[in-house]
Protein backbone atom coordinates (compact mmCIF):
# COMPACT_ATOMS: atom_id res chain seq x y z
CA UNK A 1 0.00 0.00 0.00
CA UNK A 2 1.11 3.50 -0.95
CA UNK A 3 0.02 6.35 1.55
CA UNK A 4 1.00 10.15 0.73
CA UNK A 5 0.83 12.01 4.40
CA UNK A 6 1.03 15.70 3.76
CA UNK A 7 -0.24 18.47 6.52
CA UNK A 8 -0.97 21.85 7.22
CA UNK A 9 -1.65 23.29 4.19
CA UNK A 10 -3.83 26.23 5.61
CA UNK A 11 -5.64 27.07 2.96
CA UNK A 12 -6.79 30.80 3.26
CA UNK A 13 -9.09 33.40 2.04
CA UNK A 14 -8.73 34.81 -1.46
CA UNK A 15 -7.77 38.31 -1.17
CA UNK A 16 -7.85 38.28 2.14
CA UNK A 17 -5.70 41.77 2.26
CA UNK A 18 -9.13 43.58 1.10
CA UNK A 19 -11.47 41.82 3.30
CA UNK A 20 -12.26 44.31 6.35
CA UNK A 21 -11.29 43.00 9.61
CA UNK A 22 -15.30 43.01 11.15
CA UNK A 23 -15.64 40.75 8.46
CA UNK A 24 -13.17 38.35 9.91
CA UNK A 25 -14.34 39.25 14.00
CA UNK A 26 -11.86 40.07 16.49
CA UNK A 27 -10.39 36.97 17.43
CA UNK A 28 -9.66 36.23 13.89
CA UNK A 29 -8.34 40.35 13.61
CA UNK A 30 -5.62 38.71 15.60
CA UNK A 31 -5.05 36.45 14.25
CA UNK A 32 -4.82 38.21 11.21
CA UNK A 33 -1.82 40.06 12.33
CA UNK A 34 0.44 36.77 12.01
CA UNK A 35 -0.74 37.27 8.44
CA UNK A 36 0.25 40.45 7.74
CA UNK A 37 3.81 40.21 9.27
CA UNK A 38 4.60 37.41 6.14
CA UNK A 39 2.56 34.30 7.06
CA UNK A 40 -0.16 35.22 4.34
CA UNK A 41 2.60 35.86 1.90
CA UNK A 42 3.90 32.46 2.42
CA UNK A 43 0.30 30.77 1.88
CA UNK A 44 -1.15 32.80 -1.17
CA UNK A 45 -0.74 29.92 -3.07
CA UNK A 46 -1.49 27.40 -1.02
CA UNK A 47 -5.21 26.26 -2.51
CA UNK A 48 -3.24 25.17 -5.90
CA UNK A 49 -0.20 23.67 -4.16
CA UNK A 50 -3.40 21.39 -2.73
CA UNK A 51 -4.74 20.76 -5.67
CA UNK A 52 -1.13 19.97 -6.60
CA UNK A 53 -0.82 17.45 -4.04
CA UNK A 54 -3.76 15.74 -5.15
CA UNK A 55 -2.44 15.30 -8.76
CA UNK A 56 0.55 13.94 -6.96
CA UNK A 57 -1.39 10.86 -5.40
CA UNK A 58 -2.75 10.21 -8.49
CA UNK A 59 0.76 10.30 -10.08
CA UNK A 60 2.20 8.16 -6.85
CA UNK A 61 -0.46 5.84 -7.26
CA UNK A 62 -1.25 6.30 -3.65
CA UNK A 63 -4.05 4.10 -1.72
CA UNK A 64 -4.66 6.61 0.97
CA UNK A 65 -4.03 10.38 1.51
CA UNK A 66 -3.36 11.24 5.08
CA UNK A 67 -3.78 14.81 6.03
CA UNK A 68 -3.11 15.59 9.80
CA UNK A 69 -4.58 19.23 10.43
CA UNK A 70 -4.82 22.54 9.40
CA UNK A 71 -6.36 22.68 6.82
CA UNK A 72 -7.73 26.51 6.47
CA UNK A 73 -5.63 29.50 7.92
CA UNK A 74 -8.70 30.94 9.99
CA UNK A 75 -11.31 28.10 10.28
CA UNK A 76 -13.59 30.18 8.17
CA UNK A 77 -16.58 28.45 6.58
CA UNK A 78 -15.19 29.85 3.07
CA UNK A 79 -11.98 28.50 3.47
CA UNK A 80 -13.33 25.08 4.23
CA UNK A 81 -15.09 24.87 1.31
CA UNK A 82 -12.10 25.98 -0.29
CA UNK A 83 -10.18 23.14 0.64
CA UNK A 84 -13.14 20.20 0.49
CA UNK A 85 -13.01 20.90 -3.26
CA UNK A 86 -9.54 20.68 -3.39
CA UNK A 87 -9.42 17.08 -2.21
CA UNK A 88 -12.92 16.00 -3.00
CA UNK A 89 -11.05 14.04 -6.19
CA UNK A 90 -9.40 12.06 -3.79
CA UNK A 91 -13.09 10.42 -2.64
CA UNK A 92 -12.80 7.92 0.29
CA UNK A 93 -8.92 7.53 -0.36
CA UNK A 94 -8.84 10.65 2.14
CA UNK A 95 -8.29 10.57 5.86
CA UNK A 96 -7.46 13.23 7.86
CA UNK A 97 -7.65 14.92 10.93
CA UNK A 98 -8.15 19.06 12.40
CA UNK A 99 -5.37 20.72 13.70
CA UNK A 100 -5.83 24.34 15.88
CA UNK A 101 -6.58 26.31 13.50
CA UNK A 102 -9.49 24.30 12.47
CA UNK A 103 -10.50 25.19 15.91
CA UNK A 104 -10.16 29.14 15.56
CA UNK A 105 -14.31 29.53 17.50
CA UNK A 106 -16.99 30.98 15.97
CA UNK A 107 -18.54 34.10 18.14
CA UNK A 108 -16.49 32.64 21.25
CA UNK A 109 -18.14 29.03 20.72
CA UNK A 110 -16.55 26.01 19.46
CA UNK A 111 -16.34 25.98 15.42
CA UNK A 112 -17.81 22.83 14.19
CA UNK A 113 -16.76 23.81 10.55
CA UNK A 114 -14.73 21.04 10.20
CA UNK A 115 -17.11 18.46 11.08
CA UNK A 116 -20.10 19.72 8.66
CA UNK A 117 -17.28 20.12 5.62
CA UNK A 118 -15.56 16.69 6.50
CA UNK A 119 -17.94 13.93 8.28
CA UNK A 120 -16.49 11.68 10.63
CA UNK A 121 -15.65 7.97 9.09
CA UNK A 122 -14.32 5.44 10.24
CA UNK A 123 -10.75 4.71 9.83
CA UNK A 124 -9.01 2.58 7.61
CA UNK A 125 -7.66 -0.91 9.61
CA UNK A 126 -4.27 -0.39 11.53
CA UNK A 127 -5.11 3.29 12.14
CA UNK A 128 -5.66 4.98 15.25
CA UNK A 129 -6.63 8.87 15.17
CA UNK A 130 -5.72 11.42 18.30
CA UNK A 131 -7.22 14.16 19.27
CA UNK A 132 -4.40 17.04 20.22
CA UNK A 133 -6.57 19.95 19.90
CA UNK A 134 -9.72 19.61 21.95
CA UNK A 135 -12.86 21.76 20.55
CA UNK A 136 -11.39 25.05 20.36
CA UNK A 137 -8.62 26.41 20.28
CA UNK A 138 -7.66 29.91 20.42
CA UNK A 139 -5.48 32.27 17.86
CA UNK A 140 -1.52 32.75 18.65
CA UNK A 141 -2.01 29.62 21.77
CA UNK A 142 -0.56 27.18 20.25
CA UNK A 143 0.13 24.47 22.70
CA UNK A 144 -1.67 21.49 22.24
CA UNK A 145 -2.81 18.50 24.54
CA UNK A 146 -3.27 14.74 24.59
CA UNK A 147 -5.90 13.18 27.09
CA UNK A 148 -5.22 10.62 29.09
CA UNK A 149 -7.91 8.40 27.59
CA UNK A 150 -5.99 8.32 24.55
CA UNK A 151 -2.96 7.37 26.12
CA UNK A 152 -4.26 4.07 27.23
CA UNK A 153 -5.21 2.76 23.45
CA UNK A 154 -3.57 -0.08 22.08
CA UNK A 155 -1.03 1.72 19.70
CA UNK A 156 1.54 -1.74 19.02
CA UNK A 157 2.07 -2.12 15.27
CA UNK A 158 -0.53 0.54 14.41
CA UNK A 159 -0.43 4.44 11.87
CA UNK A 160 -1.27 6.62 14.77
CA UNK A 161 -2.56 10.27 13.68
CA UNK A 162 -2.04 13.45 15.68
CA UNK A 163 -1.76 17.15 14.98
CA UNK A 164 0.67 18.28 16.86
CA UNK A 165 4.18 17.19 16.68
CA UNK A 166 5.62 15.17 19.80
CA UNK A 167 9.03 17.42 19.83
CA UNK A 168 10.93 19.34 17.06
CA UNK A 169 13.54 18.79 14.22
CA UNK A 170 16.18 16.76 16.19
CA UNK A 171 14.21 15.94 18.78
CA UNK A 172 14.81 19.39 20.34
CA UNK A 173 11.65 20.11 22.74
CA UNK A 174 8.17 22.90 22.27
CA UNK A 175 8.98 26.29 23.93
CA UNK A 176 6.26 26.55 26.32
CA UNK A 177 3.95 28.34 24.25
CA UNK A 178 4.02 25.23 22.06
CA UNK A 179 4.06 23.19 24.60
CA UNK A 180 2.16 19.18 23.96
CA UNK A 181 0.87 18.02 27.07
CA UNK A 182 0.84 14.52 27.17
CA UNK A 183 3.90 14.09 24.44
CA UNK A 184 5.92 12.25 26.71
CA UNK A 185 3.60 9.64 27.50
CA UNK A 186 2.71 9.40 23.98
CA UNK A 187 5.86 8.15 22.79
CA UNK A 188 6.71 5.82 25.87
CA UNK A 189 3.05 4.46 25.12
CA UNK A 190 3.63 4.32 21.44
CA UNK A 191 7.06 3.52 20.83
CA UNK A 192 6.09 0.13 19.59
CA UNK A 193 3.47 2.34 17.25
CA UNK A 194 3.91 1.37 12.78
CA UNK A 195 4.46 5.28 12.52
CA UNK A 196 3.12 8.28 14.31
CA UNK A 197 2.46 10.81 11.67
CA UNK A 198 2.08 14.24 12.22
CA UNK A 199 2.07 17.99 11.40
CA UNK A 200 1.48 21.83 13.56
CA UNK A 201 4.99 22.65 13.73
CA UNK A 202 6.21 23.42 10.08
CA UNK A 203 9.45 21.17 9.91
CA UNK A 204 9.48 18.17 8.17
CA UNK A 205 11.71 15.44 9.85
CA UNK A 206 11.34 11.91 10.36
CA UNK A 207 12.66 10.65 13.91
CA UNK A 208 12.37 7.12 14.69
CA UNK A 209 8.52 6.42 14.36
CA UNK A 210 7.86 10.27 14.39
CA UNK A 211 6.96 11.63 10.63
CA UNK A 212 6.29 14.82 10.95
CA UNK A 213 4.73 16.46 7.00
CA UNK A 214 5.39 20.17 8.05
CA UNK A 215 3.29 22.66 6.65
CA UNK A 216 3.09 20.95 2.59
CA UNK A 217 2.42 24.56 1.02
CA UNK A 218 4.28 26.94 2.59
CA UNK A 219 6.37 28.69 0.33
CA UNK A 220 9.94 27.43 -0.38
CA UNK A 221 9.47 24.11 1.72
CA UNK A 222 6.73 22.43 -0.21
CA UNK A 223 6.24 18.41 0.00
CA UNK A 224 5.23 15.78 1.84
CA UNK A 225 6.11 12.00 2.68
CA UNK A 226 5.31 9.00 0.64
CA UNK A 227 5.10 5.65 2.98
CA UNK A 228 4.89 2.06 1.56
CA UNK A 229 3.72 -0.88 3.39
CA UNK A 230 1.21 -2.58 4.75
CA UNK A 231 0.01 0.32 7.70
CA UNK A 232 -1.18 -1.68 10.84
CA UNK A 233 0.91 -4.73 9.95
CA UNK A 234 3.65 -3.82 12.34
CA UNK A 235 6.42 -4.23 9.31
CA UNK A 236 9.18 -1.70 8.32
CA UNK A 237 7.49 1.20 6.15
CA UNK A 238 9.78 2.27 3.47
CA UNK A 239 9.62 6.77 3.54
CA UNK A 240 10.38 8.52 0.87
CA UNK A 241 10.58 12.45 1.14
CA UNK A 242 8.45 14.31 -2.36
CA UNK A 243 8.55 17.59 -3.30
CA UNK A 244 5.35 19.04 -5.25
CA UNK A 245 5.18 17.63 -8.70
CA UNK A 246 6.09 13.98 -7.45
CA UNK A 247 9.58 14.48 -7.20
CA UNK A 248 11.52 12.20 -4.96
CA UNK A 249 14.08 13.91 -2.45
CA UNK A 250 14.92 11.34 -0.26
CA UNK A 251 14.18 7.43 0.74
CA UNK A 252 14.36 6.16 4.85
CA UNK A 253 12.89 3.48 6.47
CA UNK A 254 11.00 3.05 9.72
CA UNK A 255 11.33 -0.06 12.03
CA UNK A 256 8.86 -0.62 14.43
């Protein structure tokens, strides 16, 4: 089996620099900022880079198409819909997850956006899914969370899915304001985990079991992983490293 994991790809609102700011509501005013100090330079593109991705997996040949959060900048209805036609080629081959800014709330309340746009299914054998972000998360907070309920799943041999990442590049550790409660015990709990695949922090490394896909549009670090193997089988996955346009950067292996 072939499975593309990409992440992050924060689709945002076309012309987004013209839209007036009680448009967007305060929280998402803040928010906002981050956009106008360079992050919405890096993602103006980011709704073709998607579709790009998508042409990839057909290219790859890939089985399943694992996204693991973020996908819209401001968890704004518009930008959902957005990025559900993006993938909607893709069918049932998708799977994927929200990340924080999926989260952004709506009028203070938790934004159930994601959830109308993308139904719950069931997951694919050999998968387990993680829930990181609660249901809401706030603008600029960052840090994400792991309940203890998930902790005590049976992760041997399986793909386990979170948002956030469980450290950084290198294994260096969060600061504090992106802080993952609950990463510790994750890996102890899942070391003997297939893969842990992941996104939030925009670095993409691969660290023992830990793939991290980055943020797959930002500008100048496009890409995302290709895995092959049999996901929930407990065998070595062989990880290959894409740029956009299906080129290959880089092969690895991980050994459960």
């Amino acid at each position: 089996m072939r499975l593309l994991h990409f992440s992050d790809p924060h689709v945002q609102l076309p012309g987004w620099r013209e839209r007036p700011l009680r448009e967007l509501g305060p929280l998402r005013a803040i928010a906002s900022v981050e956009l106008w100090k360079g992050r919405g330079r890096e993602y103006d593109g980011a709704l073709e880079k998607l579709r790009q991705i998508v042409r990839d997996a057909d290219a790859l040949r890939a089985d399943l198409v694992v996204c693991t959060g973020d996908l819209t900048q401001l968890g704004l209805e518009e930008e959902f819909a957005l990025a559900r036609e993006a993938l909607a080629p893709l069918g049932e081959r998708l799977v994927c997850i929200p990340g924080n800014h999926d989260r952004y709330p709506l009028e203070g309340r938790p934004n159930t956006l994601y959830e109308a746009f993308f139904p719950a299914r069931a997951l694919p054998d050999g998968f387990v899914a993680l829930d990181s972000c609660g249901p809401l998360c706030w603008p600029v907070l960052t840090q994400g969370r792991i309940a203890g309920a998930d902790l005590d799943r049976d992760f041997a041999g399986k793909v386990v899915l979170v948002h956030h990442a469980p450290f950084r590049t290198g294994r260096a550790p969060h600061p504090p304001w992106q802080r993952v409660r609950g990463a510790t015990k994750l890996l102890e709990r899942a070391r003997m985990a297939q893969a842990i695949l992941c996104g939030h922090i925009h670095e993409r490394f691969h660290e023992g079991n830990v793939i991290c896909a980055g943020s797959s549009t930002r500008q100048a670090d496009e890409g995302y992983w290709l895995l092959e193997g049999t996901p929930g089988s407990g065998r070595d996955l062989r990880v290959q490293r894409y740029g956009l346009g299906a080129s290959a950067v880089a092969a690895d292996h991980v050994r459960s």
